[in-house]
Protein backbone atom coordinates (compact mmCIF):
# COMPACT_ATOMS: atom_id res chain seq x y z
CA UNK A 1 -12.41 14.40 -18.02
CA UNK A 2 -10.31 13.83 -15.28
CA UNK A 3 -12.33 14.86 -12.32
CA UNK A 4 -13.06 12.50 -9.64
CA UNK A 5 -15.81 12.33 -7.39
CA UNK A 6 -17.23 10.45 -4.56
CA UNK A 7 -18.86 7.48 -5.21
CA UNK A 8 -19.92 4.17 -4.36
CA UNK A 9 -17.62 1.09 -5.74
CA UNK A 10 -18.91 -1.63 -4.11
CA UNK A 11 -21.16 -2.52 -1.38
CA UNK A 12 -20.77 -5.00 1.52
CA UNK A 13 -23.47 -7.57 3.33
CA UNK A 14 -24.18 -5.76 6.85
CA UNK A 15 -25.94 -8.75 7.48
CA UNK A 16 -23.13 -10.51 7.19
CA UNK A 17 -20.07 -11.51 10.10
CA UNK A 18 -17.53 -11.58 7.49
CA UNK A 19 -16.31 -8.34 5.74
CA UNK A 20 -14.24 -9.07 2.48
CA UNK A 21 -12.85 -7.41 -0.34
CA UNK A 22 -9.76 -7.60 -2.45
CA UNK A 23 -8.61 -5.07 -4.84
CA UNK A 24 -5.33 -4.49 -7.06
CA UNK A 25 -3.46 -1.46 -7.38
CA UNK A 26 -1.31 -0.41 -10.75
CA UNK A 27 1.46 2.07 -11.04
CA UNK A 28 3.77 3.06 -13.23
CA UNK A 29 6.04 5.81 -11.93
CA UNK A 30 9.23 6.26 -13.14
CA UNK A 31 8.64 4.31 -16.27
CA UNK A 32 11.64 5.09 -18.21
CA UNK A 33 13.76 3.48 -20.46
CA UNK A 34 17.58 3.73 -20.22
CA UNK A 35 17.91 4.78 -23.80
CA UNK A 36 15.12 7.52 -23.09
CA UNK A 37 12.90 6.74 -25.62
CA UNK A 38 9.78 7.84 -24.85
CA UNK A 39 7.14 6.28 -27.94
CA UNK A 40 8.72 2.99 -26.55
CA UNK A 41 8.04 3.92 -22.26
CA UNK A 42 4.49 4.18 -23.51
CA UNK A 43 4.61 1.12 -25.11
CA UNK A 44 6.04 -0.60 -22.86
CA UNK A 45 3.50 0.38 -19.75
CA UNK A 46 0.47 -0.57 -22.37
CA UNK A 47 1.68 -3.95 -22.57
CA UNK A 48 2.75 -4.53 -19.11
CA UNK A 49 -0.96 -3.32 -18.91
CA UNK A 50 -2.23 -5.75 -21.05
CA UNK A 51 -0.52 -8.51 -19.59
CA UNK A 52 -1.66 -7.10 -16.03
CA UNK A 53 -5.36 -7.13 -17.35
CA UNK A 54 -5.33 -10.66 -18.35
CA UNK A 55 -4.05 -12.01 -15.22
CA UNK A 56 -6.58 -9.88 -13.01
CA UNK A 57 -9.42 -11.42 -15.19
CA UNK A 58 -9.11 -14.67 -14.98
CA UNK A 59 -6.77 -15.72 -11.80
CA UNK A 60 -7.39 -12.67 -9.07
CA UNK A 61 -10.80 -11.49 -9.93
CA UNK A 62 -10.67 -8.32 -7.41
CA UNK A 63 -13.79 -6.20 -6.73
CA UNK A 64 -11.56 -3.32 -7.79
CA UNK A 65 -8.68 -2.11 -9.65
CA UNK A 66 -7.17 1.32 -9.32
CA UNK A 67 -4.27 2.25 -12.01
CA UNK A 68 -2.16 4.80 -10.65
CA UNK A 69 -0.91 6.46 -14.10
CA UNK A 70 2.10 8.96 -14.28
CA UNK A 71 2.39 10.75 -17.30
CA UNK A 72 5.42 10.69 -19.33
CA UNK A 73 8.12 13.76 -19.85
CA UNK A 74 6.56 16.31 -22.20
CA UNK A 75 3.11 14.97 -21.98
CA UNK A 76 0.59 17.38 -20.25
CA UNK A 77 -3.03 17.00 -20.19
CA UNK A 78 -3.54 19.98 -23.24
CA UNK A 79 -1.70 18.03 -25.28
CA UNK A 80 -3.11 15.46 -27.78
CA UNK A 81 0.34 13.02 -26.75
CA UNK A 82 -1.52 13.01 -23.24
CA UNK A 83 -5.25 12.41 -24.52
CA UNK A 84 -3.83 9.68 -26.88
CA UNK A 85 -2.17 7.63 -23.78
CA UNK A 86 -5.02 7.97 -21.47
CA UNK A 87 -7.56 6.68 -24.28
CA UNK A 88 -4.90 3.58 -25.00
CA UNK A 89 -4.98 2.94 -20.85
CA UNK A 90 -8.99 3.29 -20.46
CA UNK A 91 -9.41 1.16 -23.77
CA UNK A 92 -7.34 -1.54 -21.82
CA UNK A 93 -8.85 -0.84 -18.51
CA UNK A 94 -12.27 -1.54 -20.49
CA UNK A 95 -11.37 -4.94 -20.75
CA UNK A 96 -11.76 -5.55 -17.16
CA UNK A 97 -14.33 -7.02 -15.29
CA UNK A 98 -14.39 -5.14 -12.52
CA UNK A 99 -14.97 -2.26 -11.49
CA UNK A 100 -11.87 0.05 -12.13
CA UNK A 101 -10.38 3.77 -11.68
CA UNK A 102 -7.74 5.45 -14.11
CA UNK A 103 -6.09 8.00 -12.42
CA UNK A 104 -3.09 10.37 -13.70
CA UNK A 105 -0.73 10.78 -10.99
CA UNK A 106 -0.42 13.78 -9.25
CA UNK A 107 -0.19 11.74 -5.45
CA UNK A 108 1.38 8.29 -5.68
CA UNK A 109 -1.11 7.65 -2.33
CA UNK A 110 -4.51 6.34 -1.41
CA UNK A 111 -5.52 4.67 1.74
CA UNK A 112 -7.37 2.49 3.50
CA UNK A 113 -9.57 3.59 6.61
CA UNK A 114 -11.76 2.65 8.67
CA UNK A 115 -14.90 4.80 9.67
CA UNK A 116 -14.62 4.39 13.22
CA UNK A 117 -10.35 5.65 13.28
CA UNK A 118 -12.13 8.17 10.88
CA UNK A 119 -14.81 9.44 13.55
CA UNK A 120 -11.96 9.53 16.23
CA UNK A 121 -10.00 12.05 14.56
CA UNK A 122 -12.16 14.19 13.28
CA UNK A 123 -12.71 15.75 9.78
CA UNK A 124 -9.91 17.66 9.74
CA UNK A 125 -7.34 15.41 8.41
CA UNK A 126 -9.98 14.05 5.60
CA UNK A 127 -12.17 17.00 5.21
CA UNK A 128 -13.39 16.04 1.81
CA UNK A 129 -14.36 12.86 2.36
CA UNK A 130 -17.59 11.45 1.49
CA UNK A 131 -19.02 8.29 3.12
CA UNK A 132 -21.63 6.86 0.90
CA UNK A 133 -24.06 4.41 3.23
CA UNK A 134 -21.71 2.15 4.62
CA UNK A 135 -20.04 1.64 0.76
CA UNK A 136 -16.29 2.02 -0.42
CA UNK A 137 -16.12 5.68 -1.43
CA UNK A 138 -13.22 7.69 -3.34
CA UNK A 139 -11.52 10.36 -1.44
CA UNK A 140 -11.39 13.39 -4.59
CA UNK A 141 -7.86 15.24 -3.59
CA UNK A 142 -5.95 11.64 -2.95
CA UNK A 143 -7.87 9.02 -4.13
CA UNK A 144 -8.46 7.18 -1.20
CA UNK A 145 -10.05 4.19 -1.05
CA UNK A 146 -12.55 4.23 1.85
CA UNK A 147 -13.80 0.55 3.19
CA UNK A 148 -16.14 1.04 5.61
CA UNK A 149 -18.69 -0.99 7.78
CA UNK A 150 -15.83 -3.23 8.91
CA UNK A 151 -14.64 -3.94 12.31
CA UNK A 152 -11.26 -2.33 12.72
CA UNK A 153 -8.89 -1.03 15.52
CA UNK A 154 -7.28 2.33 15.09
CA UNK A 155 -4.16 0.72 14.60
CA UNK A 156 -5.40 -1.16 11.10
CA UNK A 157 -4.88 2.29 9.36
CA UNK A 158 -2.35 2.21 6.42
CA UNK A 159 -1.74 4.07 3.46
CA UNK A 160 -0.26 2.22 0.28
CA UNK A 161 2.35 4.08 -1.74
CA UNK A 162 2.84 4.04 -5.56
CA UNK A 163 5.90 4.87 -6.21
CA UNK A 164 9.34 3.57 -7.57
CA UNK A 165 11.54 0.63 -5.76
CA UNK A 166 14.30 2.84 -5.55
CA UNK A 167 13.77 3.58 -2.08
CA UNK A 168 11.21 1.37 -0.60
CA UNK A 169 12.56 1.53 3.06
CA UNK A 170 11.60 5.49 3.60
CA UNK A 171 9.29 5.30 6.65
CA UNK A 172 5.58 6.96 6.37
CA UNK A 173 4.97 8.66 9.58
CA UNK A 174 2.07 7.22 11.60
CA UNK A 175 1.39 4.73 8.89
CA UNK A 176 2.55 0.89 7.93
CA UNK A 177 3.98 1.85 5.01
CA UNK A 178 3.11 -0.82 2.28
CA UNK A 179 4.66 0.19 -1.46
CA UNK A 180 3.43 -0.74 -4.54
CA UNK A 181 6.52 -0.71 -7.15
CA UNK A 182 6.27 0.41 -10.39
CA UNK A 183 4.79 -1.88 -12.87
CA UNK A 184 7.31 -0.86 -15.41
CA UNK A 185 10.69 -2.01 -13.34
CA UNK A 186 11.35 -5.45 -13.36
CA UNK A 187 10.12 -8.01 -12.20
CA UNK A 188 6.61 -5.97 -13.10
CA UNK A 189 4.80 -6.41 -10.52
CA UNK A 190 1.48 -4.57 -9.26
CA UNK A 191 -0.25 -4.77 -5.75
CA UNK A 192 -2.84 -6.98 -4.22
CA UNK A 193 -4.73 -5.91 -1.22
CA UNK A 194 -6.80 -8.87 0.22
CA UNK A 195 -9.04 -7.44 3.80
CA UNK A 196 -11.56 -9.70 5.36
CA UNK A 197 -12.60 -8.32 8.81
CA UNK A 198 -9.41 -7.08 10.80
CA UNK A 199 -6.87 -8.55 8.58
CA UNK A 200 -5.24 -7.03 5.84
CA UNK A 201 -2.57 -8.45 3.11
CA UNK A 202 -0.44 -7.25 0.42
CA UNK A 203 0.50 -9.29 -1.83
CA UNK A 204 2.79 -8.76 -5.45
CA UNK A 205 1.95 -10.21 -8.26
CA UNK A 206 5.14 -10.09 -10.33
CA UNK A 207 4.26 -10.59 -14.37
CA UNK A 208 7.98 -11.63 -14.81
CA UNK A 209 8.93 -15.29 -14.67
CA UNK A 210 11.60 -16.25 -11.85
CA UNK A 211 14.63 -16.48 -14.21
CA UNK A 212 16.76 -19.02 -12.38
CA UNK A 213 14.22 -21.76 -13.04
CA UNK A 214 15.36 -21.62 -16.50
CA UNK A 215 11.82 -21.72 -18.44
CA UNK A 216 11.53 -21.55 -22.32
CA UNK A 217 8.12 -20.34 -23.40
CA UNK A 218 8.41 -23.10 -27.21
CA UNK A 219 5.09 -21.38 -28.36
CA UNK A 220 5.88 -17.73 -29.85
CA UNK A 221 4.18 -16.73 -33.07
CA UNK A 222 5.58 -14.08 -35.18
CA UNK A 223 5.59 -10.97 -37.89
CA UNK A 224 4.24 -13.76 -40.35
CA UNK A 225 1.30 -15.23 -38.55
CA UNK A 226 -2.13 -14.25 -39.90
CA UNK A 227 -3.08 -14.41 -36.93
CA UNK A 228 -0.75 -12.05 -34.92
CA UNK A 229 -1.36 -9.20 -33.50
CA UNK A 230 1.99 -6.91 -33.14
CA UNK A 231 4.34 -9.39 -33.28
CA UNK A 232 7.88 -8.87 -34.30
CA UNK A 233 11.02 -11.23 -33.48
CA UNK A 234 13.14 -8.67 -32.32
CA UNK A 235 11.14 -7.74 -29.95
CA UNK A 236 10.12 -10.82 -28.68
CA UNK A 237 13.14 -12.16 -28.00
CA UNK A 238 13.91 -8.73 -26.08
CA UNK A 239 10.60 -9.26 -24.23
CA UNK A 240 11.75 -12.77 -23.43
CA UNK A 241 15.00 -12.09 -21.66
CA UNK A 242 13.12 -9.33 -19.36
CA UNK A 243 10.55 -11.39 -18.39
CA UNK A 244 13.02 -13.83 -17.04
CA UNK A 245 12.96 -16.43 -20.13
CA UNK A 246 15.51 -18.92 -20.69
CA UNK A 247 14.99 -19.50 -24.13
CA UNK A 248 12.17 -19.03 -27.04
CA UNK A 249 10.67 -21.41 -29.29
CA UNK A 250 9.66 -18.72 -32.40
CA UNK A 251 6.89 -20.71 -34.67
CA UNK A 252 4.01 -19.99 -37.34
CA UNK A 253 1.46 -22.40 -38.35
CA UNK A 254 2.40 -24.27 -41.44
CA UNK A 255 -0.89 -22.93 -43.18
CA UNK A 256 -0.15 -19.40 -42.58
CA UNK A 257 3.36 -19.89 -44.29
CA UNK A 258 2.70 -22.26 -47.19
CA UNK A 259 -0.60 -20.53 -48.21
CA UNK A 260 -2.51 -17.06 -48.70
CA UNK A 261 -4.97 -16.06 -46.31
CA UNK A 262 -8.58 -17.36 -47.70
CA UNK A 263 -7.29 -20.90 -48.10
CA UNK A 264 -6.32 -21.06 -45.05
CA UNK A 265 -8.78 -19.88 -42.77
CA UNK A 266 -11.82 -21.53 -45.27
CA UNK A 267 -9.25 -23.99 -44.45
CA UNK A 268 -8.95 -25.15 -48.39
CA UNK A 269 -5.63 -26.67 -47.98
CA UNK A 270 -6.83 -29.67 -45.34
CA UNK A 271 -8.16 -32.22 -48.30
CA UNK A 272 -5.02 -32.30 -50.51
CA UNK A 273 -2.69 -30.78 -48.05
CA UNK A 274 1.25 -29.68 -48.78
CA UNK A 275 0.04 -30.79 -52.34
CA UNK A 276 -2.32 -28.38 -52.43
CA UNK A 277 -2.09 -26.09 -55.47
CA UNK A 278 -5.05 -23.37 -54.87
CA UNK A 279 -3.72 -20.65 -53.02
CA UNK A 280 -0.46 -21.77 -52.37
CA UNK A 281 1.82 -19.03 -51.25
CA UNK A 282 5.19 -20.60 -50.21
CA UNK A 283 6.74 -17.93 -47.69
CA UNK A 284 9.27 -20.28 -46.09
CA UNK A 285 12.28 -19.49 -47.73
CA UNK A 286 11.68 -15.71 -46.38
CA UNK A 287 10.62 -17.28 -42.67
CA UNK A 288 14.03 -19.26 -42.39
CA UNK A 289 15.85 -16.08 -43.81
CA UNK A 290 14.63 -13.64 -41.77
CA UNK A 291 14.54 -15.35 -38.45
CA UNK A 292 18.40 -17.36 -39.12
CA UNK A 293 19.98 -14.80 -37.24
CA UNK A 294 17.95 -15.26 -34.17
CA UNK A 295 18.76 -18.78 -33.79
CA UNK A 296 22.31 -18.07 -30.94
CA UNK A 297 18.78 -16.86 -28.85
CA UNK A 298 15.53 -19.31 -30.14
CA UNK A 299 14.26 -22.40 -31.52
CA UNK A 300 13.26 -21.70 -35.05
CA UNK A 301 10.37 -23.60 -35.91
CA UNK A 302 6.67 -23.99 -37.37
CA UNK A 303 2.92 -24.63 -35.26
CA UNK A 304 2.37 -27.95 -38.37
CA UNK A 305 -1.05 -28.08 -39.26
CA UNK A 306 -2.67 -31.71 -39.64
CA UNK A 307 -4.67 -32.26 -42.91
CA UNK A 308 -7.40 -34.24 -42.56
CA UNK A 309 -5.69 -37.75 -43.91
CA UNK A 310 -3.37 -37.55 -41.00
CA UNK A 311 -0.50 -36.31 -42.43
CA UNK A 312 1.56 -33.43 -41.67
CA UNK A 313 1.46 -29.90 -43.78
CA UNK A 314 4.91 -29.44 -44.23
CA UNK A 315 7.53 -29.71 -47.25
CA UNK A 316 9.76 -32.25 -46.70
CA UNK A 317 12.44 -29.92 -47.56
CA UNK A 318 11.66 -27.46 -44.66
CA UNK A 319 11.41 -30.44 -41.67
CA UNK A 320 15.43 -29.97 -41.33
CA UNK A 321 15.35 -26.50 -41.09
CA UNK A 322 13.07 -26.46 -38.05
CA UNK A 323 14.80 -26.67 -34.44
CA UNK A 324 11.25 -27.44 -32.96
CA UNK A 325 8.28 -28.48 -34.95
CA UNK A 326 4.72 -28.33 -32.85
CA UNK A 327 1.99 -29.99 -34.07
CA UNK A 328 -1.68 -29.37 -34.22
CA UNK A 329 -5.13 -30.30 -35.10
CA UNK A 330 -7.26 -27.16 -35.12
CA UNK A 331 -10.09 -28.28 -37.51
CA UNK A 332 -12.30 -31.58 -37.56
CA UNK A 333 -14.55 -32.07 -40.49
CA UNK A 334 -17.37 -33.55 -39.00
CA UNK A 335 -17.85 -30.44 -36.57
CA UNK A 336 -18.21 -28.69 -39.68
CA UNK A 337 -21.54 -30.24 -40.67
CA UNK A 338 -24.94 -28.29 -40.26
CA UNK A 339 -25.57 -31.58 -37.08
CA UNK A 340 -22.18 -32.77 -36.45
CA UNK A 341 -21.64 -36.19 -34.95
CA UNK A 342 -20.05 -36.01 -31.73
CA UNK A 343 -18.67 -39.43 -31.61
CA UNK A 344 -17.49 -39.72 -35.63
CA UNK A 345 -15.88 -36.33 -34.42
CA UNK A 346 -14.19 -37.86 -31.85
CA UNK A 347 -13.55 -40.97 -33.77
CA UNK A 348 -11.82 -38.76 -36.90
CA UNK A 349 -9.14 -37.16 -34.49
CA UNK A 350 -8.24 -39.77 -32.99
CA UNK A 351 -7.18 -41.42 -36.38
CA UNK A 352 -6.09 -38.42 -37.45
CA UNK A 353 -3.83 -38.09 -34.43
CA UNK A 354 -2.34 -41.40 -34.78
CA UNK A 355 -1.13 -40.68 -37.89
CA UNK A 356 0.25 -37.89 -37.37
CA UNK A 357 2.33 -38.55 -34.36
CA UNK A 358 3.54 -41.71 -36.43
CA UNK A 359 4.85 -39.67 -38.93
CA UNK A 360 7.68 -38.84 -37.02
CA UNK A 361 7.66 -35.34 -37.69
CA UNK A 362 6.52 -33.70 -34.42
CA UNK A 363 7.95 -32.78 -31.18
CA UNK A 364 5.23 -31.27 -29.31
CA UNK A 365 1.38 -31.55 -29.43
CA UNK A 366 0.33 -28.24 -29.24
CA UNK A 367 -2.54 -27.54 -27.15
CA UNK A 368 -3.90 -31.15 -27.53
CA UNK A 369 -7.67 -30.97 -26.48
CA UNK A 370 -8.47 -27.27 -27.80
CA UNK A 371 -11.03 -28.90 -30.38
CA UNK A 372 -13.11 -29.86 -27.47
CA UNK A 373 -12.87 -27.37 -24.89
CA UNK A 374 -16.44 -25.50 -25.99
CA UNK A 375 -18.14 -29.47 -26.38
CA UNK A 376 -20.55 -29.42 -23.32
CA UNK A 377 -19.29 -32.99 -22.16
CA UNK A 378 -15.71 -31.77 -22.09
CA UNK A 379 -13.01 -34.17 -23.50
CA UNK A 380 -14.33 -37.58 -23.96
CA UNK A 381 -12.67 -39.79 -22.03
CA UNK A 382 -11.73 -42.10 -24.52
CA UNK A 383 -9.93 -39.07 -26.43
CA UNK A 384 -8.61 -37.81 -22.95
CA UNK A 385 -7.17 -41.65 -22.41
CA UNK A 386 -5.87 -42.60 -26.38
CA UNK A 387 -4.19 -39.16 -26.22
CA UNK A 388 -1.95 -39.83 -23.80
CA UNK A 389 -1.42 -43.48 -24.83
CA UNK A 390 -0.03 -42.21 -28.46
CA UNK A 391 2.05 -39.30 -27.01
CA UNK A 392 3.74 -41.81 -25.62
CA UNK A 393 3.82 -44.33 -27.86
CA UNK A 394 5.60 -42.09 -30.54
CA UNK A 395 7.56 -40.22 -27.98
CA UNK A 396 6.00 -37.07 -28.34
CA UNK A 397 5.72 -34.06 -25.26
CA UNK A 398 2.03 -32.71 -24.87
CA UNK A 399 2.28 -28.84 -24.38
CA UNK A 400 0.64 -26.99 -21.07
CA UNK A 401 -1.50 -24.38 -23.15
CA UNK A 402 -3.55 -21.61 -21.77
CA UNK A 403 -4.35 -19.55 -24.55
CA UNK A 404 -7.91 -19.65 -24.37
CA UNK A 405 -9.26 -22.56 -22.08
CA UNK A 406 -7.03 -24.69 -19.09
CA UNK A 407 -5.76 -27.63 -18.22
CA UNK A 408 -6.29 -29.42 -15.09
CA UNK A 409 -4.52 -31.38 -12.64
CA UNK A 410 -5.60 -34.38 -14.13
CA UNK A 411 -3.81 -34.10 -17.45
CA UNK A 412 -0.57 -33.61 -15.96
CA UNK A 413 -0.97 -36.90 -13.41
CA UNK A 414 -1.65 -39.02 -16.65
CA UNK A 415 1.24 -37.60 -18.64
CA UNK A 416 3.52 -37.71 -15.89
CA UNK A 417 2.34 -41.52 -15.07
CA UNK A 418 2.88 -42.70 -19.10
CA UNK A 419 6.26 -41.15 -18.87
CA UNK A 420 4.97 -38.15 -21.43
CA UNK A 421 7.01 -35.34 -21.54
CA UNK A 422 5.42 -31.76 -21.18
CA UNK A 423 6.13 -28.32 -22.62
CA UNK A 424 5.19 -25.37 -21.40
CA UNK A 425 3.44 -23.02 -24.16
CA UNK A 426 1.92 -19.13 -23.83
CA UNK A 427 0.96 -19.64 -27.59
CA UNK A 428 1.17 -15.41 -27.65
CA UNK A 429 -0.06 -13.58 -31.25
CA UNK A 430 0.21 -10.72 -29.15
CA UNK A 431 3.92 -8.76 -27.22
CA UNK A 432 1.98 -8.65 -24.22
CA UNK A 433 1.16 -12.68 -23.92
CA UNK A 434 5.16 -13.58 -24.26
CA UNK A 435 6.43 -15.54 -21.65
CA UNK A 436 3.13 -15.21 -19.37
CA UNK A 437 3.48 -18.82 -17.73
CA UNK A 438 2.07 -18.06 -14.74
CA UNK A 439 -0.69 -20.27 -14.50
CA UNK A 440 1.05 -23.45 -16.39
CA UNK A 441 3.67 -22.99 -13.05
CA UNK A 442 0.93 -22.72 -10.43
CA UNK A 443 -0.77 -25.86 -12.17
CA UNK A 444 2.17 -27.63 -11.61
CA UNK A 445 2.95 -26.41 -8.19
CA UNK A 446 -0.91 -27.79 -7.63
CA UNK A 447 1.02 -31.40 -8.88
CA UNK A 448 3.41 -31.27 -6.20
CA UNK A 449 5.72 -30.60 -8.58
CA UNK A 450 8.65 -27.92 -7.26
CA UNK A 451 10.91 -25.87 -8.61
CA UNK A 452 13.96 -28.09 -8.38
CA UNK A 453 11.78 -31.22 -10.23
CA UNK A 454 11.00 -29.06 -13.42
CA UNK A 455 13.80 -30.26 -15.40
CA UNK A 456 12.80 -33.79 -14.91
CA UNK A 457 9.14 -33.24 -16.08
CA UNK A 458 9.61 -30.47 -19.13
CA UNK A 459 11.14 -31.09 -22.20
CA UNK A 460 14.41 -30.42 -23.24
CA UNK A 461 13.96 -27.39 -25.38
CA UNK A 462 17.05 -25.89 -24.65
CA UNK A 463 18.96 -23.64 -27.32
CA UNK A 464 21.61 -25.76 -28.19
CA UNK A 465 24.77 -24.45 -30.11
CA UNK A 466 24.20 -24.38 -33.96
């Protein structure tokens, strides 16, 4: 199963004066926790995975990934503890789109080399090499990472290391030593090798958030979400502090708490709303109870559905006993017509917004334009503009969301300009998603807005003492 050969990855334009590639390296030696609990090591480096996957997909987009995996004590490869970790990795490597190598670590090296150093010295130091018509090709006994038809100088050989960050400054004779920490120690980070013609540069890409800028990630769901994947509060909030977190905002949509699981997704409960009688499943007494003593650590609080009169699904009863109450609009009658009208669509959430921010009830609109991310046109502009308008009219912050589409520049520059308040959001149903605000801070470093100005644009959604 775990036999590698040589063979072509990716192939370059000879044609072509520039030579490029970029590829990302994954390791998790020494992935241990202090408490040596193994089931939870494993689970750990799957969701660092995860999380690792995600960001590869959609913000580096590599030609290659190679994870670098080091089995855990007591796991060999006859055992079925082994088999079972390796199919969990290559189920999340799967998810990449790229082309990608799973290797369990018996070498934390592979290398970079150019043909031509390779000609020089012979075959004897890389005797099994294979060189696949001027393609990247794997070297079996290290895993070496050939790049060939580019124009280097002898001296452009390096080697990267995979190994832990507890001695990064041993030197690698004859080679620029370049080491790729393990994944598993924080800050989490995994390598990124960017060569175009002679130049080569690492880069890590560190999955933590920088903890003194003091972030809080408001948009958590939980255990009781219908929606979630493997969530669980506990964990969460552990999650939180290692990836650098300030605080939490732990929520569940209104629907999911108030009402069983067919009325809410058909969604039954949007004509009548918190009157609604069908289905009704009231769950928030055992919500508050069971996330209370959490609160020294989060914001305790509920995703509020709209119904579709405007008003929001909550009991009256429960608004005090939220420390942060998002809002949302994640259904629009007319698109659920056989031929929806666009423009009644449009018109129906805008009146639906207003009254719902003039209720009074909510803090945050949640992923605002997520109704209209799949409509061809994008956002209408009227919507885009009366949006913003009504945030601000009823005082209400406008969360950075990028749980399934993004936000631009734009949206930002408007808030910003009509004095609206904004939030930052991961929205995660699953343990791998907490905290992941990487691309909500490099959209606002894209603003011109720096580290030290954060705390005059965000929201104040500190945990205050109780």
């Amino acid at each position: 199963m775990f036999d590698i050969r040589p063979v072509p990855l990716f192939s370059y334009d000879t044609s072509s004066s520039k030579k490029r590639a970029r590829f990302v390296v994954i390791s998790n030696l020494r992935c241990d926790s202090n408490d040596g609990d193994l089931d939870s090591d494993k689970e750990k480096f799957l969701l660092l995975l995860d999380r690792a996957v995600r960001r590869i997909n959609r913000y580096i987009k590599p030609d290659f990934v190679l994870i670098y995996w080091h089995r855990f004590e007591n796991d060999n490869k006859h055992t079925p503890q082994f088999h079972q970790i390796y199919e969990s990795i290559r189920d999340i490597a799967a998810k990449l789109e790229c082309l990608s190598l799973i290797s369990p670590a018996t070498q934390s090296l592979f290398e970079l080399l150019p043909p031509a150093y390779k000609r020089d010295i012979g075959e004897k130091a890389f005797d099994d090499v294979a060189i696949l018509d001027d393609r990247v090709t794997i070297k079996s006994s290290e895993l070496s990472i050939l790049l060939c038809d580019l124009a280097y100088n002898k001296e452009c050989v390096f080697r990267v290391e995979c190994r832990p960050a507890l001695n990064p400054n041993v030197p690698c004779v004859n080679y620029e030593d370049l080491v790729t920490p393990s994944i598993c120690e924080p800050p989490f980070q995994f390598g990124l090798i960017e060569v175009e013609d002679n130049d080569i540069r690492f880069y890590r890409q560190t999955l933590a958030m920088p903890f003194e800028l003091g972030l809080v990630d408001c948009h958590i769901h939980t255990q009781f979400g219908y929606c979630a994947e493997n969530m669980d509060a506990e964990k969460s909030l552990r999650l939180a502090r290692e990836f650098g977190l300030a605080g939490v905002g732990l929520v569940e949509h209104s629907g999911q708490i108030y009402f069983d699981e067919k009325t809410f997704w058909e969604p039954a409960f949007l004509d009548e709303g918190i009157n609604t009688k069908v289905g009704l499943r009231n769950r928030a007494p055992i919500f508050f109870s069971t996330l209370a003593s959490y609160r020294n650590e989060a914001l305790i609080g509920m995703e509020i559905d709209c119904d579709y009169a405007g008003n929001p699904v909550i009991m009256p009863s429960d608004i005090a006993r939220c420390d942060i109450k998002l809002g949302a609009i994640h259904w629009l009658k007319e698109m659920m017509q056989v031929t929806p009208d666009y423009q009644a669509a449009s018109e129906e959430f805008l009146f639906r917004l207003e009254r719902f921010l003039s209720s009074g009830v909510i803090d945050v609109l949640a992923h605002p334009f997520r109704l209209f991310e799949n409509w061809s046109e994008g956002v209408p502009d009227n919507v885009f503009k009366e949006t913003i308008r009504l945030l601000a009219k009823y005082d209400v912050a406008a969360e950075l969301n990028f749980h399934r589409g993004d936000q631009d520049e734009r949206f930002v520059f408007e808030c910003l300009n009509a004095g609206v308040k904004l939030t930052l959001g991961s929205d995660s149903h699953n343990l791998s998603q907490i905290g992941d605000l990487y691309p909500h801070i490099e959209l606002l470093k894209r603003c011109g807005i720096s580290d030290h100005m954060l705390s005059s644009v965000l929201a104040d959604c500190s945990i205050k003492d109780r």
